[in-house]
C-alpha atoms as a PDB file:
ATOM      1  CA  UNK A   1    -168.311  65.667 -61.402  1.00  0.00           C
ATOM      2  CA  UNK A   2    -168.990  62.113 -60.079  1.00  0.00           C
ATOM      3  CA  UNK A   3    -166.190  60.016 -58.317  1.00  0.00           C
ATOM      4  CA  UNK A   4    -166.121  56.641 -59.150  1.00  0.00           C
ATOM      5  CA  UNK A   5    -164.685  55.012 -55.789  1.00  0.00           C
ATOM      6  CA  UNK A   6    -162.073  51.964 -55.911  1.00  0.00           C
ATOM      7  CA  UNK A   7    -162.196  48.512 -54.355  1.00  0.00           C
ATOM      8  CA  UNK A   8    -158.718  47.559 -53.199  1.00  0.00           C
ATOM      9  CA  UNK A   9    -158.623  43.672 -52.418  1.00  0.00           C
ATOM     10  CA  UNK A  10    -155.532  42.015 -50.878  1.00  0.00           C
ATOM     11  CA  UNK A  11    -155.178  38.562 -52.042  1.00  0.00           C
ATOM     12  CA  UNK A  12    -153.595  36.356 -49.290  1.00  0.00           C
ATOM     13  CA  UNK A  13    -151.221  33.348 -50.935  1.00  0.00           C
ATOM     14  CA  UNK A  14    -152.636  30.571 -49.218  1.00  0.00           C
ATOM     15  CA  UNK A  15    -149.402  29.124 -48.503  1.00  0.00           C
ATOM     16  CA  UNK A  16    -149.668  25.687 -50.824  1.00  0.00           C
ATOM     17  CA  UNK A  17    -146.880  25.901 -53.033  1.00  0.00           C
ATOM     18  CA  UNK A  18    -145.103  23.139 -55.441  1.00  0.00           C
ATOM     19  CA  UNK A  19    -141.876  24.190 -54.064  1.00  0.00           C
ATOM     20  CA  UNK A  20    -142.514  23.305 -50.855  1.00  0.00           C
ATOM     21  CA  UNK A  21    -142.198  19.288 -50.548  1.00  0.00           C
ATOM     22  CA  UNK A  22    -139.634  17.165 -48.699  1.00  0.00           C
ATOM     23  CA  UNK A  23    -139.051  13.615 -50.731  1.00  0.00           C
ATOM     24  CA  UNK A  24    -139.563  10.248 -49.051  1.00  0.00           C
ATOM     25  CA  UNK A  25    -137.925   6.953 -49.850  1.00  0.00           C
ATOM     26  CA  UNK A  26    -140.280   4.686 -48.973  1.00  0.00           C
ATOM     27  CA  UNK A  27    -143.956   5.254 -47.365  1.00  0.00           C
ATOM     28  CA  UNK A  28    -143.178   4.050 -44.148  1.00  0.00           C
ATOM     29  CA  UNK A  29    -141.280   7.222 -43.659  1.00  0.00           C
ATOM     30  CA  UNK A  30    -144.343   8.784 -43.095  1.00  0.00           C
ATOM     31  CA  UNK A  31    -146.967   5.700 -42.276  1.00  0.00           C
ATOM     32  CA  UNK A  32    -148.573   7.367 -39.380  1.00  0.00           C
ATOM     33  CA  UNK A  33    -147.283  10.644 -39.375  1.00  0.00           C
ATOM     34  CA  UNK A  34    -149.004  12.170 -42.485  1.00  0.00           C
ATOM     35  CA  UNK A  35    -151.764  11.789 -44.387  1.00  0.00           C
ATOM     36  CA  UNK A  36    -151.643  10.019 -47.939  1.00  0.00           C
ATOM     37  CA  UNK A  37    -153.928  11.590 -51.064  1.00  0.00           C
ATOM     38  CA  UNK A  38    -156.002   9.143 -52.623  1.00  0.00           C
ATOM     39  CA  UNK A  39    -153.623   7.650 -55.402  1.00  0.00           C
ATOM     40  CA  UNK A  40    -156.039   7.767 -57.972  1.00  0.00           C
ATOM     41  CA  UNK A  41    -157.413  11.246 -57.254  1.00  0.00           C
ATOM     42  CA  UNK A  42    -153.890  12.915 -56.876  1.00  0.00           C
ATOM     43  CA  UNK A  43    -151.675  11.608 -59.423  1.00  0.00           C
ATOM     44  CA  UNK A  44    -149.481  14.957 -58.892  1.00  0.00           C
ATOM     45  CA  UNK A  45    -147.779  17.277 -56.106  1.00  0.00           C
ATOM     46  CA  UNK A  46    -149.120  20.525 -58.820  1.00  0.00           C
ATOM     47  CA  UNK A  47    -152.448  19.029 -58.805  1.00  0.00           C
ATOM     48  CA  UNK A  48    -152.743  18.478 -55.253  1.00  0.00           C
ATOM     49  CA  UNK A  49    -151.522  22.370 -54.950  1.00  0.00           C
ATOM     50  CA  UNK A  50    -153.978  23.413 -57.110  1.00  0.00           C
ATOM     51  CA  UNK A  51    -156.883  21.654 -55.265  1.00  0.00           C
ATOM     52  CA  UNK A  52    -155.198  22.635 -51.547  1.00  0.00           C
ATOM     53  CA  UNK A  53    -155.350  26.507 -52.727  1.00  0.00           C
ATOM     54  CA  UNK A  54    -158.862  26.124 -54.365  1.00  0.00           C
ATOM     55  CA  UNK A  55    -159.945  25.010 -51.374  1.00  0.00           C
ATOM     56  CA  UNK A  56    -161.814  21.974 -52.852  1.00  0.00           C
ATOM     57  CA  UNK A  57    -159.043  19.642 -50.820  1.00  0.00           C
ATOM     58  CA  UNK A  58    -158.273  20.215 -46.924  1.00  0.00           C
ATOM     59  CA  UNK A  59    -155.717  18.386 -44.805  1.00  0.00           C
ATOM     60  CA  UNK A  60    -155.220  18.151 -40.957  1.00  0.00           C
ATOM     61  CA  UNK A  61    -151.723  19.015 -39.617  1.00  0.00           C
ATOM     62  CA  UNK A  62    -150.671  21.274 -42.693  1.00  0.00           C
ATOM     63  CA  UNK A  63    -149.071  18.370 -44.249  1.00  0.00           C
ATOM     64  CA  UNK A  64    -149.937  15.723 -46.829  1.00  0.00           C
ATOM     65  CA  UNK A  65    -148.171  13.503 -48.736  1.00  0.00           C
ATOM     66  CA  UNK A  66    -148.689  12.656 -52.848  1.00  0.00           C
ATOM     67  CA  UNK A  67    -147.775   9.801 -54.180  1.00  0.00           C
ATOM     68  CA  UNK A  68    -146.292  10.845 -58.156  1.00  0.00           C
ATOM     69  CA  UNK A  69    -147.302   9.102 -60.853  1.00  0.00           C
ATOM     70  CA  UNK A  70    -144.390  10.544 -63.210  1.00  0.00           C
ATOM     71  CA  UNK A  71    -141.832   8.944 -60.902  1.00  0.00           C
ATOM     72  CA  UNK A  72    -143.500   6.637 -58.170  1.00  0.00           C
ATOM     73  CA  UNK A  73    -142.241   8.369 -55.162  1.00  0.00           C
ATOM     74  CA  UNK A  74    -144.094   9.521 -52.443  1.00  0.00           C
ATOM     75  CA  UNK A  75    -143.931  13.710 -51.776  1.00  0.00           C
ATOM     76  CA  UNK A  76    -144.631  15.360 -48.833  1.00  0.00           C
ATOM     77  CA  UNK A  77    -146.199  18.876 -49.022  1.00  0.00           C
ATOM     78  CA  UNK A  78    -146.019  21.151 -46.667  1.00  0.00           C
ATOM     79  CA  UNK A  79    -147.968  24.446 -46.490  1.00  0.00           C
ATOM     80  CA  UNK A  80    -146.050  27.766 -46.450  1.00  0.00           C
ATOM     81  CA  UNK A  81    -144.503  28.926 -43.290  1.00  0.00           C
ATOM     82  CA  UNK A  82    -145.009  25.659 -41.224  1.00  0.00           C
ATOM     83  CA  UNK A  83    -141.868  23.808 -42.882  1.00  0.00           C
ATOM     84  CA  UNK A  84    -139.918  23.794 -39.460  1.00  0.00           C
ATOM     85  CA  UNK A  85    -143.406  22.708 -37.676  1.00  0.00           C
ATOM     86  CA  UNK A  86    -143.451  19.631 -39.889  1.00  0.00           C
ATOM     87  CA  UNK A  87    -140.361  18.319 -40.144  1.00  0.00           C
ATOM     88  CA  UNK A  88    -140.256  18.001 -36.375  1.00  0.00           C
ATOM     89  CA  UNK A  89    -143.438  16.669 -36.213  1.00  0.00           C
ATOM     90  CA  UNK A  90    -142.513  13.679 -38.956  1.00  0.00           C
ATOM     91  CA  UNK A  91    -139.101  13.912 -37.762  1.00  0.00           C
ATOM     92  CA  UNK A  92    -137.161  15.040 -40.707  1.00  0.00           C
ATOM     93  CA  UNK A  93    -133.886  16.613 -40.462  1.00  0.00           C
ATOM     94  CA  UNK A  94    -133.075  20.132 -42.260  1.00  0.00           C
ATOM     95  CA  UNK A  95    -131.196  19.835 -45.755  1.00  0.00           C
ATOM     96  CA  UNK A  96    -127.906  20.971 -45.216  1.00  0.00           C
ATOM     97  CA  UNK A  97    -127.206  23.786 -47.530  1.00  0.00           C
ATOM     98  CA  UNK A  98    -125.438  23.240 -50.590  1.00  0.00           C
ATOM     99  CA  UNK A  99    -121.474  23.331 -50.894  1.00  0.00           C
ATOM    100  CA  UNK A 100    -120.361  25.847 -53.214  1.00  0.00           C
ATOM    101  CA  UNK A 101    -119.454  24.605 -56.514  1.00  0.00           C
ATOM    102  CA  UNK A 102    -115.872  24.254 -57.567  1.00  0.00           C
ATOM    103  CA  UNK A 103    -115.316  25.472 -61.117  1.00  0.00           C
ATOM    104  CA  UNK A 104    -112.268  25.813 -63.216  1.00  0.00           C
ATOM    105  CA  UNK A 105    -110.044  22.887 -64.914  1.00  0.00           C
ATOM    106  CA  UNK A 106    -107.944  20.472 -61.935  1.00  0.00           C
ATOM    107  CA  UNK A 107    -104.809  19.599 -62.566  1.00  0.00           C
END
């Protein structure tokens, strides 16, 4: 009898997700604070995810910001559990959480 053995790997996320972003007005929300992608590199927040977690991009502060070229407004991306760390850092305040939705006819 021969025993083949088994590998288990863990895969670690590393933490770049689409979901996490925080949406700027204008750039000088974040002129000094974060780091802006080369606009004609990263044309998207998924392609600058893609890169981040390929590891063919890195970015100081675990920030960066990507300017969309679907919409022409500047995202910042933040990676995985360092949400609170950022927005203090560049100053942003929390979302509020949403209000329940009202449903049914008024009248």
């Amino acid at each position: 009898n021969k025993s083949v053995g088994t590998v288990r790997c863990k895969i670690m996320p590393s933490g770049w997700e689409e979901g996490n972003t925080y949406r700027f007005d204008s750039e000088r929300e974040f002129q000094g604070k974060a780091a802006l992608l080369d606009v004609h590199i990263y044309k998207s927040v998924a392609e600058a995810v893609e890169k981040l977690n390929s590891g063919t991009l890195a970015v100081e502060g675990n920030c960066c910001v990507v300017k969309s070229a679907s919409d022409d407004r500047y995202y910042l991306l933040y990676e995985g559990d360092k949400k609170a760390e950022v927005y203090n850092r560049l100053y942003i305040k929390p979302e509020a959480p949403d209000e329940p939705m009202q449903t049914g006819m008024m009248g």
